[in-house]
Protein backbone atom coordinates (compact mmCIF):
# COMPACT_ATOMS: atom_id res chain seq x y z
CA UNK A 1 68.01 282.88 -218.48
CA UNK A 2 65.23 284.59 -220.50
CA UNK A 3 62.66 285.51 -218.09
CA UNK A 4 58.70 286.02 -219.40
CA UNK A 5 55.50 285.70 -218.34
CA UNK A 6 55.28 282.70 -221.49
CA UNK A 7 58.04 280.84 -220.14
CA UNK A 8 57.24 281.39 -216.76
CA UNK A 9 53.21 280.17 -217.45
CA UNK A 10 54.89 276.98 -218.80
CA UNK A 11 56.78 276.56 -216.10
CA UNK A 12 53.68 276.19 -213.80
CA UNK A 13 51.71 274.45 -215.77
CA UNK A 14 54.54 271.98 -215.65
CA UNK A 15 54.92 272.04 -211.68
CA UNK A 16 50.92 271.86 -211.32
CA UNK A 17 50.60 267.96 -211.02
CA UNK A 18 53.18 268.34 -208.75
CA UNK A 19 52.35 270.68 -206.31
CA UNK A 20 50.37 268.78 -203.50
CA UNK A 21 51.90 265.59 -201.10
CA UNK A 22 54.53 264.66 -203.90
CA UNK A 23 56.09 268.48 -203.12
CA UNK A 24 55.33 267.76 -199.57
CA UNK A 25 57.16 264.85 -199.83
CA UNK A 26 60.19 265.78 -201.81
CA UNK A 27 60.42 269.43 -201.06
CA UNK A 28 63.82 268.79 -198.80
CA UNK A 29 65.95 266.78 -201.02
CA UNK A 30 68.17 268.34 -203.08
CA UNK A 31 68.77 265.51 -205.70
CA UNK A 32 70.94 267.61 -208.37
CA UNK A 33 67.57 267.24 -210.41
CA UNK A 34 64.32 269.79 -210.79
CA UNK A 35 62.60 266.76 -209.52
CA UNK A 36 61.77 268.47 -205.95
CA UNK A 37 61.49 272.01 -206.49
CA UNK A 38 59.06 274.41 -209.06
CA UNK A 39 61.59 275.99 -210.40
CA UNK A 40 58.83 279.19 -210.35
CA UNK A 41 61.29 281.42 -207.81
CA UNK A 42 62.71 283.86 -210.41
CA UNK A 43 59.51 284.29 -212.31
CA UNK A 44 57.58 285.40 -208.91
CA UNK A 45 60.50 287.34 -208.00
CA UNK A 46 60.27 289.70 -210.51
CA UNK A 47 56.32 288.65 -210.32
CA UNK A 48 55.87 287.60 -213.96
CA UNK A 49 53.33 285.24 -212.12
CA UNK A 50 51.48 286.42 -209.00
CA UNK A 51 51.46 284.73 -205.64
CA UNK A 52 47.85 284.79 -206.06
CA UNK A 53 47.39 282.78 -209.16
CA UNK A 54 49.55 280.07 -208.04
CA UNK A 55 47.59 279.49 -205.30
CA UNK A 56 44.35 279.51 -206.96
CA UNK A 57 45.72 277.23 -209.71
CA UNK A 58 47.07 274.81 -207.01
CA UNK A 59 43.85 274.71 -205.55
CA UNK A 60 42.10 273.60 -208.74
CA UNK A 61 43.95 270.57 -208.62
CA UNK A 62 44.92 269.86 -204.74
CA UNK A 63 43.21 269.44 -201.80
CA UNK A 64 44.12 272.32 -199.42
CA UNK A 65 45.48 269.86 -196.69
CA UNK A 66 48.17 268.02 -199.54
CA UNK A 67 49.24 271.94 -201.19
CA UNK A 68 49.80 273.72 -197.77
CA UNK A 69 53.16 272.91 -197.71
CA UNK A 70 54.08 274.61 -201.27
CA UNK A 71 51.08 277.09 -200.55
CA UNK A 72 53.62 278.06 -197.50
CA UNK A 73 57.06 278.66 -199.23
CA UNK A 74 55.06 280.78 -201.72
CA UNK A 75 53.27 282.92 -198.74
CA UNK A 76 57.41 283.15 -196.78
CA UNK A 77 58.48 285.25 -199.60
CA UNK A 78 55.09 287.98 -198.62
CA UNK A 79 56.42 287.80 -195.18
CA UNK A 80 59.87 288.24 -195.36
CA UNK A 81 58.91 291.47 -197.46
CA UNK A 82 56.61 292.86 -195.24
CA UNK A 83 58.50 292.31 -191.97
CA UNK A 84 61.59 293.98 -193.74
CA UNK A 85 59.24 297.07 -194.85
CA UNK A 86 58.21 297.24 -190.99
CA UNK A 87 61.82 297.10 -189.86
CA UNK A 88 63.62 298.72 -192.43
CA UNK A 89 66.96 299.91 -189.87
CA UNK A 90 68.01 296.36 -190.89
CA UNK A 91 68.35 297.12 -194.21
CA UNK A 92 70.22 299.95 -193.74
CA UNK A 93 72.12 298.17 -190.71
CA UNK A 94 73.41 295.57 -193.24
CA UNK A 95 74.38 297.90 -196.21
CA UNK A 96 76.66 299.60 -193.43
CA UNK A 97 78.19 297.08 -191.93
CA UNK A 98 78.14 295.29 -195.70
CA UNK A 99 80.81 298.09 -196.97
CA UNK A 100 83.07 298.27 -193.80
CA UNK A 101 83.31 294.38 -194.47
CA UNK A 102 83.94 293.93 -198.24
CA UNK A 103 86.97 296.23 -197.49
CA UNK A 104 88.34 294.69 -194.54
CA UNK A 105 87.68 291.18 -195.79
CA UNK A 106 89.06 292.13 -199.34
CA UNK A 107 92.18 289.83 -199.18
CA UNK A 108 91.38 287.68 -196.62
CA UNK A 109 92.14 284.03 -197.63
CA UNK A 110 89.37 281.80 -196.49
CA UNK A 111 86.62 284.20 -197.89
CA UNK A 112 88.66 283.85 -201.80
CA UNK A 113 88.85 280.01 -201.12
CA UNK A 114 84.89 280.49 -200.85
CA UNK A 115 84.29 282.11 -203.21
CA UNK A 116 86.66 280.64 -205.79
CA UNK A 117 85.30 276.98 -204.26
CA UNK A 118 88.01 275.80 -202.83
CA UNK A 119 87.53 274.87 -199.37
CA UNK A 120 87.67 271.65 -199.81
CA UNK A 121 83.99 270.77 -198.35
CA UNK A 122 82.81 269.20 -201.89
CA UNK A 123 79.13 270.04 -201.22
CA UNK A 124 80.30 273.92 -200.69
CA UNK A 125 82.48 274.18 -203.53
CA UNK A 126 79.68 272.12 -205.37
CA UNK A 127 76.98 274.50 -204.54
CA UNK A 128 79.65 277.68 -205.26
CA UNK A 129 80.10 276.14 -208.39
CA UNK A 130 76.28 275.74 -209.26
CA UNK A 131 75.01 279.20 -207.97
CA UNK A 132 77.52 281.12 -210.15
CA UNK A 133 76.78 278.88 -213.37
CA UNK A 134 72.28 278.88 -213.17
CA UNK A 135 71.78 281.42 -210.18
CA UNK A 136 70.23 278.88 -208.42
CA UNK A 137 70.45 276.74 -205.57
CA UNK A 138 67.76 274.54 -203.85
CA UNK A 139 66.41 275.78 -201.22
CA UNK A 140 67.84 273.15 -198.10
CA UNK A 141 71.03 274.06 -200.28
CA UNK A 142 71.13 277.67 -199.29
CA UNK A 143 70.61 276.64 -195.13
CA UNK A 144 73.34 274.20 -195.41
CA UNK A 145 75.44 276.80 -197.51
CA UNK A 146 74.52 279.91 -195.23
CA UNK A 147 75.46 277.84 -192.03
CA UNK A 148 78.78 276.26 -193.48
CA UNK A 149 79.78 279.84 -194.55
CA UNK A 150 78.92 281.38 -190.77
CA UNK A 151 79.64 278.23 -188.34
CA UNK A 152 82.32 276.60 -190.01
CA UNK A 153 84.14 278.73 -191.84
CA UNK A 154 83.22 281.60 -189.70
CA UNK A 155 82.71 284.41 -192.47
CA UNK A 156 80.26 287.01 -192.02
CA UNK A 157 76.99 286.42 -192.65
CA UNK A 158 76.51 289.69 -194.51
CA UNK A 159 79.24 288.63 -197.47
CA UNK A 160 77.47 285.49 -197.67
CA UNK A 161 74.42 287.23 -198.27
CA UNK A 162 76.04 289.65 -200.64
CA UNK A 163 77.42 286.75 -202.47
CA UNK A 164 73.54 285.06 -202.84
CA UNK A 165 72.31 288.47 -203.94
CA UNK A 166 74.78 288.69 -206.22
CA UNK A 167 74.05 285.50 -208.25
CA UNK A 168 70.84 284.04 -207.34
CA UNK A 169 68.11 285.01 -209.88
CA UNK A 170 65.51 284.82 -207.42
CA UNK A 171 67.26 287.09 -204.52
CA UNK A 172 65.37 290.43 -203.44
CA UNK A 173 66.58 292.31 -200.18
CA UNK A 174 63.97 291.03 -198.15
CA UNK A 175 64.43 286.99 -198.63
CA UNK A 176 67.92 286.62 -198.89
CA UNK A 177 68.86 288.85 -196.10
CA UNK A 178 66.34 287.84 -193.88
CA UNK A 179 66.96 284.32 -194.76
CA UNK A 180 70.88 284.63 -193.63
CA UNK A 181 69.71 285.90 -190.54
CA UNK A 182 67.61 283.58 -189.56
CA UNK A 183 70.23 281.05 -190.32
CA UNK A 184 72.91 282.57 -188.29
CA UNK A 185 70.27 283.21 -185.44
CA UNK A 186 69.64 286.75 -185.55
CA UNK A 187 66.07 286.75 -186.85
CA UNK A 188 64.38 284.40 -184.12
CA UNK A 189 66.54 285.62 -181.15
CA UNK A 190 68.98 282.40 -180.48
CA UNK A 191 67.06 279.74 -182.98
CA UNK A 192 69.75 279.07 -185.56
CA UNK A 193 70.25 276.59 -188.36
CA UNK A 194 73.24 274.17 -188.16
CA UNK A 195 74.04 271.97 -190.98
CA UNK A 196 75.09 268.40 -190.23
CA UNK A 197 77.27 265.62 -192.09
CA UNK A 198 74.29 263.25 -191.56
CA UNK A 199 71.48 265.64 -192.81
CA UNK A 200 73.14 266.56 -196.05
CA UNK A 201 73.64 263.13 -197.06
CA UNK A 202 70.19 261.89 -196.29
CA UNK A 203 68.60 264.61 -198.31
CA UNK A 204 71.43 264.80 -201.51
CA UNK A 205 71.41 260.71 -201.51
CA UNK A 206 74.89 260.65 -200.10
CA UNK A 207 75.98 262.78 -203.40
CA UNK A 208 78.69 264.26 -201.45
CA UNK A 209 80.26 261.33 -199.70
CA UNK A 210 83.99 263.03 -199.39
CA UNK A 211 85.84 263.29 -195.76
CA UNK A 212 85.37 267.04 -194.64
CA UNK A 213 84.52 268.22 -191.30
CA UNK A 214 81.43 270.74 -190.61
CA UNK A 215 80.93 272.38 -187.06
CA UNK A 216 78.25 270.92 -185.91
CA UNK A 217 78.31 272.33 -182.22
CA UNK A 218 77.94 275.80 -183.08
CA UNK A 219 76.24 278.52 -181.01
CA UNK A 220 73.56 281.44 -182.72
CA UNK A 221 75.15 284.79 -183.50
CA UNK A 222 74.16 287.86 -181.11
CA UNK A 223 73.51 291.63 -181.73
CA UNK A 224 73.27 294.45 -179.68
CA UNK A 225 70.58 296.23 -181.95
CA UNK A 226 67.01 295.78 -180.80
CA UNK A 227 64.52 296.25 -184.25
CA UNK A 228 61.00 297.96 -183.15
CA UNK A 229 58.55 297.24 -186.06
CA UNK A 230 58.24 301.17 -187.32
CA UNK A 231 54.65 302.02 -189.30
CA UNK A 232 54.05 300.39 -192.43
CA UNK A 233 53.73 302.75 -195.48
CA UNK A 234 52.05 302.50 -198.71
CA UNK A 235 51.00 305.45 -200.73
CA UNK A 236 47.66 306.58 -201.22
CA UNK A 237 45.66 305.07 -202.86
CA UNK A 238 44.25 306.56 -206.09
CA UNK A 239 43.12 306.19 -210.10
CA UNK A 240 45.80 307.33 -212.80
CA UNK A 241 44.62 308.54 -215.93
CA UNK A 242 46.48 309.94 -218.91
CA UNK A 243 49.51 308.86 -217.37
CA UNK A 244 52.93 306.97 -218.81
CA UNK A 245 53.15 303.52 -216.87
CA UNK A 246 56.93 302.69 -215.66
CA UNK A 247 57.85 299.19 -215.64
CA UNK A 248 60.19 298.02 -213.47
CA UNK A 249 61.53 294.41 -212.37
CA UNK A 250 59.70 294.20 -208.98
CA UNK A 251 56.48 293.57 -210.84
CA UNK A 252 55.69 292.66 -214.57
CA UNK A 253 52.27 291.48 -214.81
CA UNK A 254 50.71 295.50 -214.38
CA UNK A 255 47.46 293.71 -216.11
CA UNK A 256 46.48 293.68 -212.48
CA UNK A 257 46.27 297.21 -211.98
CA UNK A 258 43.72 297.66 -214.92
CA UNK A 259 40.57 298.87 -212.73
CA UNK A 260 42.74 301.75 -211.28
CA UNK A 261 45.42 303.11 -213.89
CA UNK A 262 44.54 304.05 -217.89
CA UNK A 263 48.01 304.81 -218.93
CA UNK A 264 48.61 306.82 -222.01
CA UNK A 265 51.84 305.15 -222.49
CA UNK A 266 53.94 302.20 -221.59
CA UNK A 267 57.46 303.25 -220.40
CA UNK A 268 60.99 301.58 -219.76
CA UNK A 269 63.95 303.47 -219.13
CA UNK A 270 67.22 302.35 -220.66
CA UNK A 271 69.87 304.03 -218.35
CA UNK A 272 67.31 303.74 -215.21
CA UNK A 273 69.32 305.65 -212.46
CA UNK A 274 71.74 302.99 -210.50
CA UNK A 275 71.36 302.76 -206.60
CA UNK A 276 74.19 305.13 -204.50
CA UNK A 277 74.99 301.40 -203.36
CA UNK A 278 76.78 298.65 -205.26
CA UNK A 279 75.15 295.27 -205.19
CA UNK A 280 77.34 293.73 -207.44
CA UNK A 281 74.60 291.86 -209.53
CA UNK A 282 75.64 288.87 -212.12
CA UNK A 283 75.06 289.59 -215.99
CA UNK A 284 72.62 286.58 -215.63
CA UNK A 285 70.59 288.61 -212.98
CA UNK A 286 70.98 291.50 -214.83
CA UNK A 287 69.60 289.98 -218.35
CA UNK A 288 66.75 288.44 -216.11
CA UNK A 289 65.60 291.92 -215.06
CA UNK A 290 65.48 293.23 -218.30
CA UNK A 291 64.16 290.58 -220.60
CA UNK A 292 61.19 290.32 -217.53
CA UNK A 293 60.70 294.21 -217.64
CA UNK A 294 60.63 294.42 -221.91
CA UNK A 295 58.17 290.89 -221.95
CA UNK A 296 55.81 292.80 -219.11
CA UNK A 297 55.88 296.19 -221.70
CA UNK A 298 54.93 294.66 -224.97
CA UNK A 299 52.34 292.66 -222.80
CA UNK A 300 51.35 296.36 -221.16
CA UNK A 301 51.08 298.05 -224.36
CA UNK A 302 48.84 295.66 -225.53
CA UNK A 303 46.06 295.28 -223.28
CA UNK A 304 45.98 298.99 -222.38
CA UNK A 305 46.25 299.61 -226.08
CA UNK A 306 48.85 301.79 -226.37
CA UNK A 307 52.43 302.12 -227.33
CA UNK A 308 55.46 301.65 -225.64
CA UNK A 309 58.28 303.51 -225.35
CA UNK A 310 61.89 302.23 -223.96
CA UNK A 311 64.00 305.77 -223.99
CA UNK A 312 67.04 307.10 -222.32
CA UNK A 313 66.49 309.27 -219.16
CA UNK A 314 67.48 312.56 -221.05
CA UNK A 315 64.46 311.81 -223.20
CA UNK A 316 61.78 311.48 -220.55
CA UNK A 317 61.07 315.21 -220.86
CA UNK A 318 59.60 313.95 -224.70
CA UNK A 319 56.94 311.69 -223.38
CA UNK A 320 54.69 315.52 -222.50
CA UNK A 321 53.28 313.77 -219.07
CA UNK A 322 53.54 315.74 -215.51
CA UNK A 323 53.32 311.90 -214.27
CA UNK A 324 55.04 309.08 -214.49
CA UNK A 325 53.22 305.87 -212.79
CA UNK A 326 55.12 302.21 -211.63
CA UNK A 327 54.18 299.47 -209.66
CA UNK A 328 55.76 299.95 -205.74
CA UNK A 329 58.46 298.19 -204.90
CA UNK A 330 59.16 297.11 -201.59
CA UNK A 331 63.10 298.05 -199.57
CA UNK A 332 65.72 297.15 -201.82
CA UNK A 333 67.80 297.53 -205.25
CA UNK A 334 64.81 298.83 -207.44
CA UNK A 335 63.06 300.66 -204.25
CA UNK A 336 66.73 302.94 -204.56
CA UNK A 337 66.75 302.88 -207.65
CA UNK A 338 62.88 304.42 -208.45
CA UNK A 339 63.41 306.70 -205.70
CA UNK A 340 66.54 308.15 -207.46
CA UNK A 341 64.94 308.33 -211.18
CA UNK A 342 62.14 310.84 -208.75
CA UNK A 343 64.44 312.78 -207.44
CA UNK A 344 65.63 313.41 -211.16
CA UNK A 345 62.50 314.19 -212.62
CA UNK A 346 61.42 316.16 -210.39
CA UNK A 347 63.52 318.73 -211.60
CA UNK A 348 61.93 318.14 -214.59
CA UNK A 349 58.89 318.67 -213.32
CA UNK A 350 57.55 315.24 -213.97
CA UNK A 351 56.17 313.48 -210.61
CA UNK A 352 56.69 309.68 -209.91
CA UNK A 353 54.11 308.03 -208.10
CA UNK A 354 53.61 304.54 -206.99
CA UNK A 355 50.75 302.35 -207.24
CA UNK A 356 50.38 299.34 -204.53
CA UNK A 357 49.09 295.86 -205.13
CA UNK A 358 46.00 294.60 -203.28
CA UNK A 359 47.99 291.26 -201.60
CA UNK A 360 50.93 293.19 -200.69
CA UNK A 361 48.73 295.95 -198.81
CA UNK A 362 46.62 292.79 -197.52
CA UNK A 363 49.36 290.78 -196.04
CA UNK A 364 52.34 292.86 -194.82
CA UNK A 365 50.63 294.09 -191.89
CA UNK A 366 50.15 290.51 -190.61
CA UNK A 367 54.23 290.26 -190.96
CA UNK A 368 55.10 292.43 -187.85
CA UNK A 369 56.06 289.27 -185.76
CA UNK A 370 57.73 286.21 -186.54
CA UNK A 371 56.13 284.04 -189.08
CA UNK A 372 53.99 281.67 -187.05
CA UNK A 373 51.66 285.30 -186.24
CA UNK A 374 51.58 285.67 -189.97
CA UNK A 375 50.58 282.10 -190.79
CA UNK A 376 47.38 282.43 -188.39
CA UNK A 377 46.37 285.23 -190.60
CA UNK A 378 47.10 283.53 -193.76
CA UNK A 379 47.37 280.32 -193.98
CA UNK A 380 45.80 278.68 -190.53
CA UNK A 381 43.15 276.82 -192.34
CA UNK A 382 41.30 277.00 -196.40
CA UNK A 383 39.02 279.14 -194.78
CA UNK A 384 41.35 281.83 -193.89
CA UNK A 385 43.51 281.52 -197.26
CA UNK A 386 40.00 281.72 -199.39
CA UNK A 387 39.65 284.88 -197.77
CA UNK A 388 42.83 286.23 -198.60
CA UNK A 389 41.71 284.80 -202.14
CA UNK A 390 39.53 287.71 -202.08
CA UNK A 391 41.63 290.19 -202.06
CA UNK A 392 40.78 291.20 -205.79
């Protein structure tokens, strides 16, 4: 999939007509169609469109009361990142226990029939099928996947996850993991998500009439770990001048920053430094990430009028800056992988800083809780969501 802010802008303006009570409507049924769903998730993943300008754009054309619902799963993927930035122990809690389990796991026979979809549940397999072909699943997909995966066939929740991250074009650290545990039950202490016979044939239109069995009894998963929220941190905020912008793939429309950055240069890095963790991403991932990250440079270059330069990392020392700017990105792949490329140049001399959008410091401190606190502060009423409008 080519991923840019054109294609993604088309996209939307696709989706528009159909954001309000038809997506309200239709949201839940997974029809093997794009007739449900916005399609938009890997373009705001890598934030080739803002959260903010969807909303506003929805709003144009739907009454606040018939967009909530689509107003909602944009504002899940703010939370989900700022609750993991407040907790971040479970990040590092589920890389652990991620390696210890890809080992032990490694030739165990009902994780390969997963995997390889052959389980003989024809939605799975279906769904395994789909995910590695597009990287994408619908959304009521991935709860009936996640809980088939942990409930039935009683894999860990973290591979499952793994696998998601691995494929899905839309996945960052935050969503996906967060997502599986709140399936399994670990997120909201004992409130897990069971998929049924019944439900997924009302909401695929019986496409997956076969004779399987699903466990449909199941009880939520347990931990011992308590997670305290822990300070949220952004860094300071500040004006760059004369600096070389970094793009990376947590956010390519850096037009936003224009009132507090005046780059002398738009950078990408070739060989950007890889995480000291494997994630295992799909070439289709990959090529998303890096046709999103050139697209957001030549857009860069152009409105801060200057050129851009994609180098190797042995060449950064050629650019002549003592800083090196790029958009912050929240726990996760990049997050690793930025903090590695500073360590780097640091020897160099050259100093990476980081440079925070205004939602993201607006509405991660309301994600402490569970997501019903963040809605009050969101999304409660037009009122409160035309104030978080504000924000620039």
């Amino acid at each position: 999939m080519i991923a840019n802010r054109e294609v993604a802008y088309a996209q939307l303006e696709k989706f528009l007509p159909f954001a309000g009570s038809e997506y309200a409507s239709k949201r839940n049924y997974d029809l093997g169609d794009d007739s449900s769903v916005s399609r938009l998730s890997p373009f705001i993943r890598r934030r080739l469109l803002h959260e903010r300008e969807i909303i506003e754009l929805v709003l144009e054309q739907h009454t606040f009361k018939n967009s909530e619902k689509f107003i909602q799963e944009i504002l899940w993927r703010s939370y989900w990142k700022g609750w993991l930035e407040m907790h971040p122990s479970v990040w590092e809690q589920y890389k652990s226990s991620l390696l210890s389990l890809r080992e032990s796991y490694s030739e165990n026979t009902i994780l390969q029939n997963a995997l390889q979809a052959k389980t003989g549940i024809v939605c799975f397999d279906a769904w395994v099928e789909q995910l590695k072909i597009t990287g994408f699943l619908h959304n009521h997909a991935r709860m009936w996947f996640a809980s088939i995966w942990i409930f039935t066939l009683k894999l860990p929740w973290q591979l499952g996850a793994d696998f998601f991250y691995r494929y899905l074009l839309d996945a960052d650290a935050a969503s996906n993991t967060l997502s599986w545990r709140w399936v399994a039950g670990l997120h909201t202490k004992g409130k897990h998500y069971v998929a049924t016979k019944e439900n997924i044939s009302k909401f695929t239109n019986n496409r997956f009439a076969s004779n399987y069995s699903l466990e449909e009894n199941a009880t939520a998963l347990s931990e011992n770990e308590t997670f305290l929220p822990e300070k949220l941190f952004f860094p300071a905020r500040k004006n760059y001048t004369g600096v070389a912008l970094l793009i990376n793939p947590e956010h390519c429309v850096v037009e936003e920053f224009e009132e507090r950055i005046e780059p002398n240069c738009i950078l990408t890095i070739k060989d950007l430094p890889a995480s000291n963790f494997n994630y295992h991403r799909s070439e289709i991932a990959i090529l998303c990430d890096k046709t999103a990250v050139l697209d957001a440079a030549t857009r860069a270059a152009e409105h801060y009028s200057c050129k851009h330069y994609d180098i190797s990392l042995k060449e950064i020392t050629s650019l002549a800056t003592s800083e090196i700017v790029t958009p912050f990105a929240a726990i996760g792949h990049t997050q690793e992988c930025l903090f590695e490329l500073g360590s780097i140049i640091s020897e160099k001399k050259i100093n990476l800083s980081f440079i925070t959008d205004n939602w993201d410091e607006k509405l991660y401190p309301f994600a402490k809780k569970g997501f019903f606190d963040f809605r009050k502060n969101t999304i409660e009423n037009e009122k409160v969501l035309r104030k978080l409008l504000e924000v620039y």
